[in-house]
C-alpha atoms as a PDB file:
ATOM      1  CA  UNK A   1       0.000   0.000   0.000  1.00  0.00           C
ATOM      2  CA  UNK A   2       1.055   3.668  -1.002  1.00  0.00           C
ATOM      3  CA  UNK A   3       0.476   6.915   1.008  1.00  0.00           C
ATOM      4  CA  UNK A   4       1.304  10.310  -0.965  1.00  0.00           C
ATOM      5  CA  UNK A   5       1.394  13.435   0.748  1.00  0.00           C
ATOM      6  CA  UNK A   6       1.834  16.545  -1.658  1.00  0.00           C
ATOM      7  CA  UNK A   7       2.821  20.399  -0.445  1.00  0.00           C
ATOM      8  CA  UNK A   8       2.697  23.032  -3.508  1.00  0.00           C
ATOM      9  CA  UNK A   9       3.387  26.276  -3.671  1.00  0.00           C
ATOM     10  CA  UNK A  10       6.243  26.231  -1.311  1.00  0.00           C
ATOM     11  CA  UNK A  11       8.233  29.121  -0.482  1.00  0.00           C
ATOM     12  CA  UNK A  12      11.712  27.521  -0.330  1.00  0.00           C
ATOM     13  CA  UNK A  13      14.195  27.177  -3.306  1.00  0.00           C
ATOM     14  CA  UNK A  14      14.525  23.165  -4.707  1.00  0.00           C
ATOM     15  CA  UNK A  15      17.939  22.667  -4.671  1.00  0.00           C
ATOM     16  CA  UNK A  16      17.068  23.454  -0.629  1.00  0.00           C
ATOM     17  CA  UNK A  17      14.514  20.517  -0.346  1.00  0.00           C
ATOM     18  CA  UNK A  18      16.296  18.279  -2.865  1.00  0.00           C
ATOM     19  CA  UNK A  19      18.937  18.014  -0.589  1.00  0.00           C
ATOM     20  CA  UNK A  20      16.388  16.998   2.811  1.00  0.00           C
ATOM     21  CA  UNK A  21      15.163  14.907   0.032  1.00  0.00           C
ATOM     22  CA  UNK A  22      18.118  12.647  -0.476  1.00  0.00           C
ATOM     23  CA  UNK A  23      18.851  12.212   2.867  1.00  0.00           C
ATOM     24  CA  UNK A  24      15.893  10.687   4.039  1.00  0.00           C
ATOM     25  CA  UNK A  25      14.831   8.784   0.478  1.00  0.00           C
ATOM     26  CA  UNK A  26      14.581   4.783   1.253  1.00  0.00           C
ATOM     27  CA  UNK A  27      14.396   5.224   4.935  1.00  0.00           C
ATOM     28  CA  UNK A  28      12.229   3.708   7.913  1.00  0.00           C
ATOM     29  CA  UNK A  29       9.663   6.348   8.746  1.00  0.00           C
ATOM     30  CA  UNK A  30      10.550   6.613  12.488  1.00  0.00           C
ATOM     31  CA  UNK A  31      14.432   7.065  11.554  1.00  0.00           C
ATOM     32  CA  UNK A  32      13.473   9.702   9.149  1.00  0.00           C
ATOM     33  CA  UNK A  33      11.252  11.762  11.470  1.00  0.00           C
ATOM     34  CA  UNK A  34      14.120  11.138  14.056  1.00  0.00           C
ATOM     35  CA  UNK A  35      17.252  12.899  11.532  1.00  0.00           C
ATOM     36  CA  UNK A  36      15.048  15.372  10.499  1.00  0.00           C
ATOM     37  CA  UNK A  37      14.336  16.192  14.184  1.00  0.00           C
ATOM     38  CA  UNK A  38      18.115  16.888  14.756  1.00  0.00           C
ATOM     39  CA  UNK A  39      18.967  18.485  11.216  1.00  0.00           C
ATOM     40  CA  UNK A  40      19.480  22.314  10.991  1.00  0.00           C
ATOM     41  CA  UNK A  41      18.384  23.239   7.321  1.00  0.00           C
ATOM     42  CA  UNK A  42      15.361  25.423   6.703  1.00  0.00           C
ATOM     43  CA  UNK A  43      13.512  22.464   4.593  1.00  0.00           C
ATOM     44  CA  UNK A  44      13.419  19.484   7.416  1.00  0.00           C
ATOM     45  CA  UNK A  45       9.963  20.863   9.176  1.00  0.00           C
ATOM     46  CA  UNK A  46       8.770  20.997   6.284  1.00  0.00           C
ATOM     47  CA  UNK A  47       9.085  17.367   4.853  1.00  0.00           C
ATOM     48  CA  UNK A  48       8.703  16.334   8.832  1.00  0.00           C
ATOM     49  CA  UNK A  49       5.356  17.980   8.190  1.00  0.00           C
ATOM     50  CA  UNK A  50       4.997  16.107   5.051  1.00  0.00           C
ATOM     51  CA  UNK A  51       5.740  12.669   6.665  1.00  0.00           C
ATOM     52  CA  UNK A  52       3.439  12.738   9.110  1.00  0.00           C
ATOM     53  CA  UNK A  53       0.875  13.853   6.715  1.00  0.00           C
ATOM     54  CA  UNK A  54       1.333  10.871   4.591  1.00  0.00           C
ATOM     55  CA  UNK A  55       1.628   8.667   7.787  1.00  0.00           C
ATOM     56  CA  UNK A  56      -2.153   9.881   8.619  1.00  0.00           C
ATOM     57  CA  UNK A  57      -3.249   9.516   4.740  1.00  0.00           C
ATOM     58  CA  UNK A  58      -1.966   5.536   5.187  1.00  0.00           C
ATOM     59  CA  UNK A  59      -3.971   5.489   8.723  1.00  0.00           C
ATOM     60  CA  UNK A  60      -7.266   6.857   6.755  1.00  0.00           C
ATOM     61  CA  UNK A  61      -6.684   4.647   3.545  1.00  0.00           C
ATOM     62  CA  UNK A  62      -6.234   0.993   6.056  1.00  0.00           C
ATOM     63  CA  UNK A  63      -6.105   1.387   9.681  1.00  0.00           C
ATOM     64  CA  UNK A  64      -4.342  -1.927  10.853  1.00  0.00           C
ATOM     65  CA  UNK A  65      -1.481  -0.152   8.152  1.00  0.00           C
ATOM     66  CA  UNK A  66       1.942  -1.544  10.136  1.00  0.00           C
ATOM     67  CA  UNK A  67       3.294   2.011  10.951  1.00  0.00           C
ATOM     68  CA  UNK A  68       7.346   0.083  11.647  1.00  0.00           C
ATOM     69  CA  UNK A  69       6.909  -1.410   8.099  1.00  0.00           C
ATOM     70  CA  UNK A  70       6.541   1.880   6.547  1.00  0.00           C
ATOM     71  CA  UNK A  71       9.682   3.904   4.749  1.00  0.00           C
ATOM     72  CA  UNK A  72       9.350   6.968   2.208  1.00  0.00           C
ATOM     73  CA  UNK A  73       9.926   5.133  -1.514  1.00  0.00           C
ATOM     74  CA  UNK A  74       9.766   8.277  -3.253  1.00  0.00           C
ATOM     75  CA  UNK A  75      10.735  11.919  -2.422  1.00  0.00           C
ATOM     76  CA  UNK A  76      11.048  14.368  -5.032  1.00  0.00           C
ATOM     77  CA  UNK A  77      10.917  18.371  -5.217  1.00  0.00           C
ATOM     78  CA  UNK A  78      10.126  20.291  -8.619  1.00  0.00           C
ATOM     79  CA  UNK A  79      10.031  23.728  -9.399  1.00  0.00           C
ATOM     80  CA  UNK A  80       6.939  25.793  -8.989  1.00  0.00           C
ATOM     81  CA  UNK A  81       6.033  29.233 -11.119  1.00  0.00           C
ATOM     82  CA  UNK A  82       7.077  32.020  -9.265  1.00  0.00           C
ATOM     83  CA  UNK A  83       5.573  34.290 -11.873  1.00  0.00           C
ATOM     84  CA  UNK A  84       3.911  35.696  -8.241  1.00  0.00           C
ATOM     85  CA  UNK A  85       6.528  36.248  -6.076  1.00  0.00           C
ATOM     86  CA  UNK A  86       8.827  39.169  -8.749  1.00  0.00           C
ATOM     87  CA  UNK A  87      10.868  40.937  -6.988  1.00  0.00           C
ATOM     88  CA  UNK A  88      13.392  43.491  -8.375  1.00  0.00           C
ATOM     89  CA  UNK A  89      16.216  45.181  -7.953  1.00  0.00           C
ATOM     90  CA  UNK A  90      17.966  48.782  -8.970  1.00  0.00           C
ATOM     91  CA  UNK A  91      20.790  48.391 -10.449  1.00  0.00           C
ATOM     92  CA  UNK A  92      23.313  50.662 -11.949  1.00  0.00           C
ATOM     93  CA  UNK A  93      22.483  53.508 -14.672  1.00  0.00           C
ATOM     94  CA  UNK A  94      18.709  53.239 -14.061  1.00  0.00           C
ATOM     95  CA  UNK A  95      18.074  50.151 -14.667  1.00  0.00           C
ATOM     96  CA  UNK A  96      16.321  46.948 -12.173  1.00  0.00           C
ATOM     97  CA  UNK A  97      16.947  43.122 -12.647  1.00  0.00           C
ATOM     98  CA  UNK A  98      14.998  40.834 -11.200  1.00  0.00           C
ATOM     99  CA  UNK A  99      15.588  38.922  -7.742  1.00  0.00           C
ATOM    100  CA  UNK A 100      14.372  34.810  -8.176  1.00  0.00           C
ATOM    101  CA  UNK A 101      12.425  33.972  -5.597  1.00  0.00           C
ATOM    102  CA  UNK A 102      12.344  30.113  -5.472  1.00  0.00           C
ATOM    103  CA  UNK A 103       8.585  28.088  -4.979  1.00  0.00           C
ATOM    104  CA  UNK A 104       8.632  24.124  -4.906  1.00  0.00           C
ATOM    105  CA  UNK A 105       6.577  21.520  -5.411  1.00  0.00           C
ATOM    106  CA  UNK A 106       7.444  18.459  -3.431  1.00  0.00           C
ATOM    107  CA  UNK A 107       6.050  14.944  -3.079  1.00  0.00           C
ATOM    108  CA  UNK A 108       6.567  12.189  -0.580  1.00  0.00           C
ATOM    109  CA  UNK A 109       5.352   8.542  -1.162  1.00  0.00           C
ATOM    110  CA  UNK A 110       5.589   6.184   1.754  1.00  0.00           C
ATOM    111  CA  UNK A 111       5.208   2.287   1.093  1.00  0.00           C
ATOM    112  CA  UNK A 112       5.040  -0.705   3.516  1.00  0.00           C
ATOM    113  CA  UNK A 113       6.138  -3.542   0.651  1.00  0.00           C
ATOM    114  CA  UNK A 114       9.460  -4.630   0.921  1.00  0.00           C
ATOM    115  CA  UNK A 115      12.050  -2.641  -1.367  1.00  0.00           C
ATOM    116  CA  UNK A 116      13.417  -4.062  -4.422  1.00  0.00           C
END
């Protein structure tokens, strides 16, 4: 059985998340919530967040779901427009570039089967 748990529209830059991401990909649930607990990057509340989101969409999709079977089988983070979030700046002889403001889209998929 497969649990997603989706957050769009992020306000953190990928290359951020991607690298929360990697850390925690193919790992028990428990030991993931446990690293992210401890890890000092602006991204691991958020995917904590995520996990436990998923962990309560596997609870409502089968309730006798085995919680210690459970590890994250996929964890990806794409880039979302940020066509809303332009910010600019002046720059020299009158003229303004733009500041990138980076949005995400990240996924988490938790499985119980065994991994391959």
């Amino acid at each position: 059985m497969e649990a997603v748990s989706k957050a769009k529209f992020q306000r953190i830059a990928t290359r951020k998340v991607r690298v929360i991401l990697d850390m925690v990909r193919g790992e028990n649930v428990a030991s993931a919530l446990d690293s992210l607990r401890f890890t000092r990057k602006a991204a691991a509340p958020i995917v904590a967040k995520m996990i436990d989101s998923a962990i309560a969409n596997a609870r409502h999709k089968d309730e006798n779901v085995d919680l210690d079977a459970l590890h994250i089988k996929t964890a990806f983070a794409d880039k979302a427009p940020d066509w809303n979030m332009r910010r600019f700046r002046p720059r020299a002889q009158g003229r303004a570039t733009r500041i990138v403001k980076g949005m995400s889209h990240i996924t988490i998929v938790l499985s119980d089967e065994a991994a391959n």
